[in-house]
Protein backbone atom coordinates (compact mmCIF):
# COMPACT_ATOMS: atom_id res chain seq x y z
CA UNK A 1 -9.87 -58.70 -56.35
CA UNK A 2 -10.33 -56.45 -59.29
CA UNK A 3 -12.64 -57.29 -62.17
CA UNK A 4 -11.21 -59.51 -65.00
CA UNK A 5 -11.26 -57.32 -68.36
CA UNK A 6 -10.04 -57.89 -71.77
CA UNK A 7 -8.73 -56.22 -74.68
CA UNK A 8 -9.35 -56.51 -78.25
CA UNK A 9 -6.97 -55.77 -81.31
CA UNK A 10 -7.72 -52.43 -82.55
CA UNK A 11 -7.81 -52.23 -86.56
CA UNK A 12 -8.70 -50.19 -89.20
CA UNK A 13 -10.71 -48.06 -86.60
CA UNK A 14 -12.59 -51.29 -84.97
CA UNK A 15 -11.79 -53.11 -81.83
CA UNK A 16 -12.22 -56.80 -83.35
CA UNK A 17 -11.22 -60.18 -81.80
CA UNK A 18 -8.05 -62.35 -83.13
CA UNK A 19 -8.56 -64.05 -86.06
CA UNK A 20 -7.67 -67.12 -84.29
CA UNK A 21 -9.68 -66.56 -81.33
CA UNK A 22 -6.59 -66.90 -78.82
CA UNK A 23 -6.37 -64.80 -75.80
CA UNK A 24 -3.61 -64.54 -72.78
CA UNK A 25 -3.83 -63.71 -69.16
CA UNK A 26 -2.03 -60.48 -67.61
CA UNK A 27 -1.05 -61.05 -64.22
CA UNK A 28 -0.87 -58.75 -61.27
CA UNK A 29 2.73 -59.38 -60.18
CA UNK A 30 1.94 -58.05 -56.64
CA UNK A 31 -1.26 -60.78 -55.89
CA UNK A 32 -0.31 -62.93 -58.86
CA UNK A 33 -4.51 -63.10 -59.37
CA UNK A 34 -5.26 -62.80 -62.80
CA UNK A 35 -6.62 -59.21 -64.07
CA UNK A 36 -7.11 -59.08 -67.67
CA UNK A 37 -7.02 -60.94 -70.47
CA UNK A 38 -5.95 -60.00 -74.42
CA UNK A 39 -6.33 -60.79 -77.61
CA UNK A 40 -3.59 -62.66 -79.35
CA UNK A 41 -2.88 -61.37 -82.95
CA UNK A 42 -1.17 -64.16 -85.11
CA UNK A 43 0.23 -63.68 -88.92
CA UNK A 44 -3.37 -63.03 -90.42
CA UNK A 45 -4.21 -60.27 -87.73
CA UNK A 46 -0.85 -58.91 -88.40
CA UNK A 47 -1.04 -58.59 -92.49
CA UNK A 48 -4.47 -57.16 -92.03
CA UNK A 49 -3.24 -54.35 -89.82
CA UNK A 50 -0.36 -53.38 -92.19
CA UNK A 51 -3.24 -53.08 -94.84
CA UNK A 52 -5.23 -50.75 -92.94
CA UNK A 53 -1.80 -48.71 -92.08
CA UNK A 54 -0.92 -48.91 -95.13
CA UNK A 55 -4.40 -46.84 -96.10
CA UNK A 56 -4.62 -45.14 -93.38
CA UNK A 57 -1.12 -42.90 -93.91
CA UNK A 58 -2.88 -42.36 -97.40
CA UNK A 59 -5.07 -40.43 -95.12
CA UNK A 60 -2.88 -39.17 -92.70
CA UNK A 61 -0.37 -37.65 -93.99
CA UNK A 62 -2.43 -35.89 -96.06
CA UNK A 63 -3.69 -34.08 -93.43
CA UNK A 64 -2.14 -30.64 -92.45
CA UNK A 65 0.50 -30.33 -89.57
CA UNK A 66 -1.88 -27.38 -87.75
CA UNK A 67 -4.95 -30.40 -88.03
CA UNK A 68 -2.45 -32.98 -86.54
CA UNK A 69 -1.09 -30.91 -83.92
CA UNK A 70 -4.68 -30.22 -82.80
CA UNK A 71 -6.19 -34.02 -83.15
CA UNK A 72 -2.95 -35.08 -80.93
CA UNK A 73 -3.21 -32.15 -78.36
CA UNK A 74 -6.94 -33.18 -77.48
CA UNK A 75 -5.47 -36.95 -77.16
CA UNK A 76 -3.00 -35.12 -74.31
CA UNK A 77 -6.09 -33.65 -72.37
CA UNK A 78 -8.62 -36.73 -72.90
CA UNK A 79 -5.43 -38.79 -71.07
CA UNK A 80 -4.82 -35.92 -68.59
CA UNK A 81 -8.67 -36.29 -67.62
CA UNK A 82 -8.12 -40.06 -67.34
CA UNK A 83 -5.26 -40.18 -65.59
CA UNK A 84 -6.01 -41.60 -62.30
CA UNK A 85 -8.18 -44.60 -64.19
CA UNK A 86 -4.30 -45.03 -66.30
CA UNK A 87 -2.28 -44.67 -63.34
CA UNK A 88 -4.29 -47.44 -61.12
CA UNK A 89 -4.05 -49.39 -64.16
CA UNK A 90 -0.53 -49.38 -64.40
CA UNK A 91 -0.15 -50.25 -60.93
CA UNK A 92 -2.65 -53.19 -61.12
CA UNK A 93 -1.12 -54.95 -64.41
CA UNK A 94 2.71 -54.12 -64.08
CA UNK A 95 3.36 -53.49 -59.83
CA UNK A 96 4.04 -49.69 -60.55
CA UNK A 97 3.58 -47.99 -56.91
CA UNK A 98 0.54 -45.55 -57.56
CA UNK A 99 2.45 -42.47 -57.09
CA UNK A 100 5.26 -43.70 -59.67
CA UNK A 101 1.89 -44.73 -62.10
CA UNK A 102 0.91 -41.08 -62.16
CA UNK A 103 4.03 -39.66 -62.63
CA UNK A 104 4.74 -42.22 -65.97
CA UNK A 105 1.22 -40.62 -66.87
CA UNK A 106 2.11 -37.12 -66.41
CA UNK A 107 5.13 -37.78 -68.66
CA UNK A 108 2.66 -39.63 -71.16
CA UNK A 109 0.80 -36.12 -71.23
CA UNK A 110 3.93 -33.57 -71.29
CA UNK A 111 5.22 -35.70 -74.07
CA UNK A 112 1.63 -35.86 -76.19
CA UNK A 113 1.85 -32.08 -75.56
CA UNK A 114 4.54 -31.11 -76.97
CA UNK A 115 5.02 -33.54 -79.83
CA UNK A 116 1.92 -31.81 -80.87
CA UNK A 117 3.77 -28.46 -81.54
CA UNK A 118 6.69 -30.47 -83.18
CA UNK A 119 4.10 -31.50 -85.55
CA UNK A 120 3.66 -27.72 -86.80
CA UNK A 121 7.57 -26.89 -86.70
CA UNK A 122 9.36 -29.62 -89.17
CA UNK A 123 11.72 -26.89 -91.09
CA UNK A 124 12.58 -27.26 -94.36
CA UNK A 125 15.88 -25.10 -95.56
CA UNK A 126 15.99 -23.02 -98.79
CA UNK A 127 20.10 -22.33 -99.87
CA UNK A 128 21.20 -20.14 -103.02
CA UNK A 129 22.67 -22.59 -105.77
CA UNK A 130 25.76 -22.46 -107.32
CA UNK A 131 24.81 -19.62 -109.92
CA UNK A 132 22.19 -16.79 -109.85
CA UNK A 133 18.94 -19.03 -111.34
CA UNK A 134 18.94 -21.82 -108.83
CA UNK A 135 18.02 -22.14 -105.62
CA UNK A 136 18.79 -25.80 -103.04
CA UNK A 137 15.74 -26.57 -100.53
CA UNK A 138 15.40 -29.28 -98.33
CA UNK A 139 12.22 -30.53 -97.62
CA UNK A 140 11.14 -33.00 -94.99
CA UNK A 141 8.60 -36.29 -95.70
CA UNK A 142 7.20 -39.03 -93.75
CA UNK A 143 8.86 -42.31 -93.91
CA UNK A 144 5.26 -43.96 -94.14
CA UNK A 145 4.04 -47.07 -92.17
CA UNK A 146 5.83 -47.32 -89.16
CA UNK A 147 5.89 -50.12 -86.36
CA UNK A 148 6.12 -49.42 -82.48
CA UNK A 149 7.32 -52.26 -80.20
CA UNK A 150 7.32 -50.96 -76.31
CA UNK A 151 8.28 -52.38 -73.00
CA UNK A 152 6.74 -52.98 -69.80
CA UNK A 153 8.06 -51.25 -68.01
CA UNK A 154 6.75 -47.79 -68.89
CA UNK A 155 3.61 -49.09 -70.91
CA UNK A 156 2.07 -45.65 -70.91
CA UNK A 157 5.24 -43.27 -71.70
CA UNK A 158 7.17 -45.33 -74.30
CA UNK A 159 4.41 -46.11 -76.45
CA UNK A 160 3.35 -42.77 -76.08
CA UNK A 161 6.85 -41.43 -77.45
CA UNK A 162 6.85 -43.48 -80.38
CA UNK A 163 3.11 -43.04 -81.64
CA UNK A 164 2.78 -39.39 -80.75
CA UNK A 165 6.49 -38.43 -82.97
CA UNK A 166 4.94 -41.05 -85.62
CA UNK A 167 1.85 -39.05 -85.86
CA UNK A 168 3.07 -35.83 -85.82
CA UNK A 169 5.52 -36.57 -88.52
CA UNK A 170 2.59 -37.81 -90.35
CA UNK A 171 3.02 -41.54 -90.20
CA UNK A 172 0.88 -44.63 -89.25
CA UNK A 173 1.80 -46.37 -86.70
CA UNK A 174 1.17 -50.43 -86.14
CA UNK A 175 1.99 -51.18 -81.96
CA UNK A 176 2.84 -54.23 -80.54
CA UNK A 177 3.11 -53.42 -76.58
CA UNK A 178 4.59 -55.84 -74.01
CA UNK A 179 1.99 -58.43 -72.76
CA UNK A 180 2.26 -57.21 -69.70
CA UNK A 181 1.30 -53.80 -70.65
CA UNK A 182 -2.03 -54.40 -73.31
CA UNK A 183 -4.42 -52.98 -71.17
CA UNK A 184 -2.70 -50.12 -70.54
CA UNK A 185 -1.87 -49.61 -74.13
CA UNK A 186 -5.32 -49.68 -75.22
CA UNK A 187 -6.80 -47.20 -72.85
CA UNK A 188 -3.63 -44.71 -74.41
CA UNK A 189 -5.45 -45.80 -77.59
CA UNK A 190 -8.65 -44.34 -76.69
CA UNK A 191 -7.59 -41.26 -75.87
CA UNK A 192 -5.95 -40.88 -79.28
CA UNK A 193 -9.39 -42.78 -81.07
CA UNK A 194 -11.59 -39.94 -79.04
CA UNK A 195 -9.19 -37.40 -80.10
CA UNK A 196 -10.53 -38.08 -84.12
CA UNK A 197 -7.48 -39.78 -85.44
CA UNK A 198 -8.80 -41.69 -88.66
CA UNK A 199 -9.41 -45.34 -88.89
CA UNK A 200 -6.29 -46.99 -90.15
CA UNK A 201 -3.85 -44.43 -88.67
CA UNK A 202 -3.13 -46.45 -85.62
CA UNK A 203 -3.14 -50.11 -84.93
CA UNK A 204 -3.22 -52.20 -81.98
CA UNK A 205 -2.15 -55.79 -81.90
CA UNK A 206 -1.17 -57.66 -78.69
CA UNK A 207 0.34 -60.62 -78.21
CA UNK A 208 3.26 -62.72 -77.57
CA UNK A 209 5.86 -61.33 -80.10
CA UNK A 210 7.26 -63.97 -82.49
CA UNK A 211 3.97 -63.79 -85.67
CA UNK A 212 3.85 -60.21 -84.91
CA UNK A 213 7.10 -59.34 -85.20
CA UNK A 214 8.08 -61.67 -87.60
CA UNK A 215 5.31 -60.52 -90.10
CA UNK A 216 6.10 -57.07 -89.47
CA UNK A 217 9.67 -57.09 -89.58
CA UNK A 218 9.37 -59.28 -93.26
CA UNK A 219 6.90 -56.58 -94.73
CA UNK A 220 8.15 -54.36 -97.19
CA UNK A 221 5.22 -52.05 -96.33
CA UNK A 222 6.68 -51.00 -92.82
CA UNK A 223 9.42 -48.51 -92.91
CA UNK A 224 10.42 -47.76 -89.52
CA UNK A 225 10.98 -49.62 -86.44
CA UNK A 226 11.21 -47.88 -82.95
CA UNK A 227 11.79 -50.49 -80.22
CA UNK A 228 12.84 -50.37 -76.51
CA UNK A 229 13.77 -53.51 -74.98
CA UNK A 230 16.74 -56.11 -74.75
CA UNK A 231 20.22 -55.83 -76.44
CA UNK A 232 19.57 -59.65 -77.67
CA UNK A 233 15.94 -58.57 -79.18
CA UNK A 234 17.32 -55.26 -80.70
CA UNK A 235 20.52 -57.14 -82.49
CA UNK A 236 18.01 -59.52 -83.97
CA UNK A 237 15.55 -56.56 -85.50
CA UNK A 238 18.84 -55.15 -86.90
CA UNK A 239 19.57 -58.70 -88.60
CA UNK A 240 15.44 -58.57 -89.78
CA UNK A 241 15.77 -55.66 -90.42
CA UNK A 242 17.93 -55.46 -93.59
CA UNK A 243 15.87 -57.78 -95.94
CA UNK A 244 14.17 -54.70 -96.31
CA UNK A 245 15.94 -52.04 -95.41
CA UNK A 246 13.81 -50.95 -92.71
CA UNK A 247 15.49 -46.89 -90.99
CA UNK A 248 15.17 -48.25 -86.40
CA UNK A 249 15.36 -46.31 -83.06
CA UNK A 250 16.67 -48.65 -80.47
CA UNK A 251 16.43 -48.20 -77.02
CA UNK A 252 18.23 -51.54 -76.00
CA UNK A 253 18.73 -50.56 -72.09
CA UNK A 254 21.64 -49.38 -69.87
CA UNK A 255 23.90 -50.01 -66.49
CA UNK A 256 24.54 -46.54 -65.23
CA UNK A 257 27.33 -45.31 -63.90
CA UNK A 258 26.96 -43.01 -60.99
CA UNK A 259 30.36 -41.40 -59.79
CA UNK A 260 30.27 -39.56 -56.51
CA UNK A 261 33.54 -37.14 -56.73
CA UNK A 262 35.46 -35.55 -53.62
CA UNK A 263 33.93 -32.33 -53.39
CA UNK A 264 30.05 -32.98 -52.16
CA UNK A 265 28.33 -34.34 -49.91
CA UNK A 266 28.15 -37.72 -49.61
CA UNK A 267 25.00 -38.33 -47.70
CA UNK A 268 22.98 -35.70 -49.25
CA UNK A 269 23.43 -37.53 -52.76
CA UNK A 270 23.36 -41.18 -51.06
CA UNK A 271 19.59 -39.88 -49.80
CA UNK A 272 18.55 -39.23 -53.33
CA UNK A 273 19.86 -42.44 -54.92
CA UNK A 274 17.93 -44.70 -52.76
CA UNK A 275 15.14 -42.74 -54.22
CA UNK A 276 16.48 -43.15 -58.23
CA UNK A 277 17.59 -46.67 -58.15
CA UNK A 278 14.86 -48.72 -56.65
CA UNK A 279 11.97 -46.57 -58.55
CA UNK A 280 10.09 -48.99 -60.37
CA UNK A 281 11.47 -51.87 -58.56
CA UNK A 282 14.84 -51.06 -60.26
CA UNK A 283 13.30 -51.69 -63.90
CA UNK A 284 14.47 -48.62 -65.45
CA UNK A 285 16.60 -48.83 -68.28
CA UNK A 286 18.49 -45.23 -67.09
CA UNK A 287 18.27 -47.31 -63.32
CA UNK A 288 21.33 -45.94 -61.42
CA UNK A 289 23.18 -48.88 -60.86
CA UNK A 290 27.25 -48.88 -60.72
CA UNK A 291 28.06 -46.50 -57.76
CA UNK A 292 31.71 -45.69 -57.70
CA UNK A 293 32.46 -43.35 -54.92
CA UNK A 294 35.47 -41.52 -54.27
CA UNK A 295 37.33 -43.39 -51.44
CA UNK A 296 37.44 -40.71 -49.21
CA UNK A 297 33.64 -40.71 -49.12
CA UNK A 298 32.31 -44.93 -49.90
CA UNK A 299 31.87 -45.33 -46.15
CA UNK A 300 29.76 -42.45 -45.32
CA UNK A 301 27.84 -42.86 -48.57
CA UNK A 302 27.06 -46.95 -48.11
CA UNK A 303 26.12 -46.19 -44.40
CA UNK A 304 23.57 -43.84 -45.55
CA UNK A 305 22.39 -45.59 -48.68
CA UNK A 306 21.98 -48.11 -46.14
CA UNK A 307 20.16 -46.70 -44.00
CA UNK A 308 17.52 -44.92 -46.57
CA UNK A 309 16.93 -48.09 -48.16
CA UNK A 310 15.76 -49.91 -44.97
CA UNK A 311 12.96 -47.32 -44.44
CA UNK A 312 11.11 -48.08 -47.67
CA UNK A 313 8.64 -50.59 -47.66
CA UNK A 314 7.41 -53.17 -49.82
CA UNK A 315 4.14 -53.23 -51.22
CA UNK A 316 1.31 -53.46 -53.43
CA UNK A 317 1.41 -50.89 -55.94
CA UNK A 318 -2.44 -50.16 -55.24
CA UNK A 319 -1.71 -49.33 -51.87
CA UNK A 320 -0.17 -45.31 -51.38
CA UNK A 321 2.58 -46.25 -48.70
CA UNK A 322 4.39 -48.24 -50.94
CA UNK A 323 7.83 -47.70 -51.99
CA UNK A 324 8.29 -50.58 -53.80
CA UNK A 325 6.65 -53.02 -55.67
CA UNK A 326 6.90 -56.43 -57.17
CA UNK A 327 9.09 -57.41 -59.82
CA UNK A 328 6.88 -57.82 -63.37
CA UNK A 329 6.95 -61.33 -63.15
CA UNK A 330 8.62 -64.54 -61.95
CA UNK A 331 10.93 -64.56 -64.67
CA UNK A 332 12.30 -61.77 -63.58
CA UNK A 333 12.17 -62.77 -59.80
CA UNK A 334 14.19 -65.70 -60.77
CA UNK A 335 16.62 -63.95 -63.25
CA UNK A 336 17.25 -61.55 -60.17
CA UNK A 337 17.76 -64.23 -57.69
CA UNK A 338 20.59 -65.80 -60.12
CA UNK A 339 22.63 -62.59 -60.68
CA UNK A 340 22.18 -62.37 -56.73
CA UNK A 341 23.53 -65.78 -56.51
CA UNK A 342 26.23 -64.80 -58.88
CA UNK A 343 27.76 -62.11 -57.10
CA UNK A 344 27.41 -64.10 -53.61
CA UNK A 345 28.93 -66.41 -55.17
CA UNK A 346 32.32 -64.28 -57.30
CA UNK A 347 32.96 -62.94 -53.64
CA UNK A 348 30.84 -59.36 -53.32
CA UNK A 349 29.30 -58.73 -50.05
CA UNK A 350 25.28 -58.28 -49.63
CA UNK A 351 25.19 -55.67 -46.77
CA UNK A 352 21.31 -55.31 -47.27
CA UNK A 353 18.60 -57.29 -49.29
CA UNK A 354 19.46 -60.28 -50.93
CA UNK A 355 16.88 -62.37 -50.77
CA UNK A 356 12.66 -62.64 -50.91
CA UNK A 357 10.71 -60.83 -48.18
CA UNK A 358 9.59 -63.14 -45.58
CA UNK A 359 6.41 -61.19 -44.33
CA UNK A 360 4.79 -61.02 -48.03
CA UNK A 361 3.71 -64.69 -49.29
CA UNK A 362 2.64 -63.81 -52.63
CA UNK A 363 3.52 -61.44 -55.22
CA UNK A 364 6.85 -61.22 -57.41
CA UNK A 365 9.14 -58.80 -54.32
CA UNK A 366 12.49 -59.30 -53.81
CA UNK A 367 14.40 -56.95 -51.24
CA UNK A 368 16.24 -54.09 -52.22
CA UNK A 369 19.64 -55.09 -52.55
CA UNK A 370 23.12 -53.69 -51.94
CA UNK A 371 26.43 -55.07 -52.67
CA UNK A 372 29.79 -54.20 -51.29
CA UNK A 373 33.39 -55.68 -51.95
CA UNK A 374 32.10 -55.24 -56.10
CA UNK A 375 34.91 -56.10 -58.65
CA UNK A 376 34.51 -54.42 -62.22
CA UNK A 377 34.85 -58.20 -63.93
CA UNK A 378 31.72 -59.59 -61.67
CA UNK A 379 28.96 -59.84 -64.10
CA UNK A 380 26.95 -57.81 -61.96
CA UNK A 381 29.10 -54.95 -63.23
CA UNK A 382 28.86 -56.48 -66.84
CA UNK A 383 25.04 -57.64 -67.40
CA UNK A 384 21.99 -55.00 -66.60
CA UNK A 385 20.86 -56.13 -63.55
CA UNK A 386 17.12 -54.84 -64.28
CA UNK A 387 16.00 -55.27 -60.94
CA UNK A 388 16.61 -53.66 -57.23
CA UNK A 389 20.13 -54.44 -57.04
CA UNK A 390 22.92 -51.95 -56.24
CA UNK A 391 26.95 -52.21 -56.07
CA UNK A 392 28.67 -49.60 -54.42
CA UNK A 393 32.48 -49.39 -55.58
CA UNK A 394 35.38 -46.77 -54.60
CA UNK A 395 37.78 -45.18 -56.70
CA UNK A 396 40.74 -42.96 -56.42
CA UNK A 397 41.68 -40.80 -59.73
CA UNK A 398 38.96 -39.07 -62.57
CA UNK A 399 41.46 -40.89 -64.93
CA UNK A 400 40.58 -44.60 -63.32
CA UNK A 401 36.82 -43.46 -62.83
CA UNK A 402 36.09 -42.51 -66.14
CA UNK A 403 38.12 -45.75 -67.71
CA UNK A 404 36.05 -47.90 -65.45
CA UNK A 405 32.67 -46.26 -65.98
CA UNK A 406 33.52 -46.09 -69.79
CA UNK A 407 34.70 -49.94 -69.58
CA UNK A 408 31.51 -51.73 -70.40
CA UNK A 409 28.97 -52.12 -73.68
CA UNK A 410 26.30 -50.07 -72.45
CA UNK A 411 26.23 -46.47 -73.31
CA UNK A 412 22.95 -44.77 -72.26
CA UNK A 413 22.99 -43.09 -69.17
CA UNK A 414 25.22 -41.56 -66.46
CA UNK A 415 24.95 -39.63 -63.09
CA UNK A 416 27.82 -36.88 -62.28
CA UNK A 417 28.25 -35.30 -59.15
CA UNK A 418 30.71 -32.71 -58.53
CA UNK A 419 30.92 -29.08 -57.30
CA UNK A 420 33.21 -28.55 -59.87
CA UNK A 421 32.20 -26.52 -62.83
CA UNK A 422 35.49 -27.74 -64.66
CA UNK A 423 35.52 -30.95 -63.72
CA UNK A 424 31.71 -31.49 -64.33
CA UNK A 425 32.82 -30.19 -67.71
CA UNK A 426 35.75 -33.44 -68.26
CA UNK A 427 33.20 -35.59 -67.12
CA UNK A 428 31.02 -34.85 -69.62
CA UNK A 429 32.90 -34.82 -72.54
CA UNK A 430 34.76 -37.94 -71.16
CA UNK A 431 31.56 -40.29 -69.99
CA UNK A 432 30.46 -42.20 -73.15
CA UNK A 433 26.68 -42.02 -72.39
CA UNK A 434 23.87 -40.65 -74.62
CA UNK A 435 22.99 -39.12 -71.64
CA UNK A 436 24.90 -37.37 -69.07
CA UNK A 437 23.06 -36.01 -65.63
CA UNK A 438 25.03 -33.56 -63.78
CA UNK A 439 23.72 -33.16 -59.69
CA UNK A 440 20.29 -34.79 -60.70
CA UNK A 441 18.29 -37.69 -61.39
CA UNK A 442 16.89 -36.34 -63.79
CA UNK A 443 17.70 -38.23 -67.47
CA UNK A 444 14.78 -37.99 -69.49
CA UNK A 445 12.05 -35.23 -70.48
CA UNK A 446 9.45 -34.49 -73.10
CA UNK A 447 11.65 -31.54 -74.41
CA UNK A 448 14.91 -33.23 -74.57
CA UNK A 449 16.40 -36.03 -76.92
CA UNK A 450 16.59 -39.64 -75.41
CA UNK A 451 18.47 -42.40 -76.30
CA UNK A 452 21.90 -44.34 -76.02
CA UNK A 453 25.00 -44.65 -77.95
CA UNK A 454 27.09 -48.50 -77.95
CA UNK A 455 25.03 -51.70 -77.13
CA UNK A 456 22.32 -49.20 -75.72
CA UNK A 457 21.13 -48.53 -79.22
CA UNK A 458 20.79 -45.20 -81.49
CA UNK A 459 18.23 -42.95 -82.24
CA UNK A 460 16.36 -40.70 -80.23
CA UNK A 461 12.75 -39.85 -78.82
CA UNK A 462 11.79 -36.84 -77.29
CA UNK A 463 12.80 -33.12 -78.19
CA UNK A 464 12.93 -31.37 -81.27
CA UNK A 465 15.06 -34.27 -82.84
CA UNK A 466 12.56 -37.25 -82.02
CA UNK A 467 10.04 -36.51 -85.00
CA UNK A 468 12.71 -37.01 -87.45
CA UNK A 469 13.08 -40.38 -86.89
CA UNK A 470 10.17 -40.69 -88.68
CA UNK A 471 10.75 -38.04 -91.30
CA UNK A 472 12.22 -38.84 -94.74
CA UNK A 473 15.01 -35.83 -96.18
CA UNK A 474 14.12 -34.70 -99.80
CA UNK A 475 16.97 -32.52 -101.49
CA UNK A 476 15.39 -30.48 -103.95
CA UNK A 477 17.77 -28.76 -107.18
CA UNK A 478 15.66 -26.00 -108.84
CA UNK A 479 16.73 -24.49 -111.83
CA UNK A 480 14.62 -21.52 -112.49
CA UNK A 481 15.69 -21.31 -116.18
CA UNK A 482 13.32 -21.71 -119.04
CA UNK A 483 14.00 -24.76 -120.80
């Protein structure tokens, strides 16, 4: 059993208890033993914080781009020399298989990196005017205190996004991480603390979310929001959210479409997907999770989706042969065992999965799960199943495909697979995703912009358009004439 830590708040440059004295447990959703405990920041911890933010980007943002870029590239190598202490902490507080846990960490690091040079290359513009003595320039501010509220289910990478584009715009930055994910927030933290970022500039506080939240959200001192979570949560910040007219990125989730064309090879990309939907125990926002098949190909693809599935195992995250660990919590168990129930129940097929695994007696697991005989109204097909469930549906035309993928509220991600250069190209320009992956898994990098469009939210993290979120445009008419 591993050793029972705990984690403070971190404010103003201290680690410090709650005002209130509170702590929670964090639960290893593979043993269910419990591994950690936290702080729990009320109202008072919370209005502190913003204070020391609120100083803190008096600091900050004074400092030059070059001095930013190099304070956050050290953060990217002290959390490259940590890594495997991150990664087996990932795996022991949220069920992350270890090999999955290093790969959210090597993200963490590609994304500290190059945020760091997107610190140094924020581009004002400089225009002639309308006559001969004026010139128009554009000029590019930070929006000030900013809050970060991350999931789960990446509790490395996503608050990594948001404080590493917050600090190289030259914001502070107050996070709230998921419960789940506290410890693994706060040893991110350190590396950014041993990297020489100045007391005030970031802020920890953990905790169930309603004082936080609510005392953040009501604070005319924070100017940006960047969340990743539910639809339900994200609709509310946007309600909170205009009391004070606060500028959000929301990452609200997705249900993917995946559409398998005529001209491929049905078993080569059935092999892969096993591989893309149940990383992470399926609790992946860009999770493939609506296959539609063309008809000529659904039973060659479900036989061999079938058949890939039933060689991964089920496991611990701690332990290397795992392919797939517990849900984060029994919450979730039981929210997946409804939807389950659900479908059973509106007349799908299970043709795999469906239920708890008999041979493992604690833990949050539930099979990997496949459904046949899927109708588009089902609300599998409506609500994000967030979990290791998979419906495999057929279609006939790229007109009826598209309409059907394109039929639901989600808009984040989407999976195209086609030979076809031109009709890769429709597909494209037709799916109604923020992103679009053609032949790959692939849907999210340091480099590029992420994010979703519809009930998936707006904004985006990541590429040369993430810092902006948290940059403020000044338009700037100079009239060179004496006066």
């Amino acid at each position: 059993m591993e050793k029972i830590i705990h984690v403070n708040l971190y404010i103003n440059g201290k680690w410090t208890e709650a005002k209130a004295k509170k702590k929670f447990q964090i639960i290893n959703p593979a043993t269910e033993d419990i591994v950690a405990t936290a702080c729990h920041a009320n109202s008072e911890d919370t209005l502190i914080a913003i204070s020391a933010a609120q100083k803190g980007f008096q600091v900050w943002q004074n400092i030059v781009p070059w001095e930013r870029s190099k304070i956050l590239r050290q953060a990217a190598i002290l959390l490259e020399e940590r890594r495997g202490k991150v990664a087996k902490r990932i795996a022991i507080d949220c069920g992350k298989p270890i090999a999955q846990a290093f790969a959210e960490v090597n993200a963490a690091i590609e994304t500290l990196d190059w945020l760091s040079d997107e610190a140094r290359r924020v581009f004002g513009d400089i225009l002639p005017g309308r006559d001969s003595n004026t010139l128009f320039q554009t000029f590019y501010e930070p929006v000030g205190v900013t809050a970060c509220f991350s999931a789960w289910n990446f509790p490395v990478l996503l608050p990594t996004r948001k404080i590493a584009a917050a600090l190289a715009a030259g914001c502070s930055v107050l996070c709230r991480p998921a419960e789940e994910g506290s410890v693994c927030a706060s040893e991110l933290f350190k590396c950014f603390i041993d990297a020489g970022v100045p007391p005030g500039t970031i802020n920890l506080l953990t905790g169930p979310p309603e004082e936080i939240s609510e005392t953040i959200m009501k604070s005319p001192i924070v100017r940006k929001i960047s969340f990743t979570g539910s639809v339900e949560v994200g609709k509310k910040i946007i309600r909170q959210s205009a009391d004070t007219v606060k500028r959000l990125t929301l990452e609200l989730g997705g249900h993917a479409p995946v559409i398998v064309f005529k001209d491929v090879n049905p078993e080569k990309i059935a092999e892969g997907a096993v591989a893309a939907k149940f990383r992470n125990t399926g609790q992946v926002c860009v999770s493939p999770t609506r296959f539609f098949v063309h008809k000529a190909h659904v039973e060659k693809f479900t036989d061999t989706f079938i058949k890939s599935t039933m060689r991964l195992k089920l496991g611990n995250g701690l332990d290397s042969t795992s392919d797939i660990g517990p849900l984060i919590n029994s919450l979730r168990l039981s929210a997946v065992e409804k939807l389950v129930e659900t479908t059973i129940k509106e007349g799908a097929t299970v043709v795999l999965g469906g239920k708890r695994p008999a041979d493992l007696q604690k833990g949050f697991f539930y099979e990997p799960t496949i459904f046949t005989r899927v109708r588009d109204d089902m609300t599998v097909m409506q609500k994000e199943p967030f979990g290791p469930l998979a419906t495999i549906l057929s279609f006939d035309s790229f007109e009826e495909v598209i309409e059907r993928a394109n039929a639901i509220d989600y808009g984040l991600s989407s999976y195209i697979f086609t030979n076809s250069l031109n009709l890769a190209h429709r597909a494209i320009l037709s799916i109604k995703t923020g992103v679009v992956s053609v032949n790959s898994w692939a849907g999210s990098t340091a480099e590029m912009p992420f994010g979703g469009i519809k009930f998936s939210g707006y904004g985006r993290e990541g590429g040369s358009q993430g810092i902006y979120e948290y940059l403020d445009t000044k338009y700037i008419n100079l009239n060179l004439n004496s006066i």
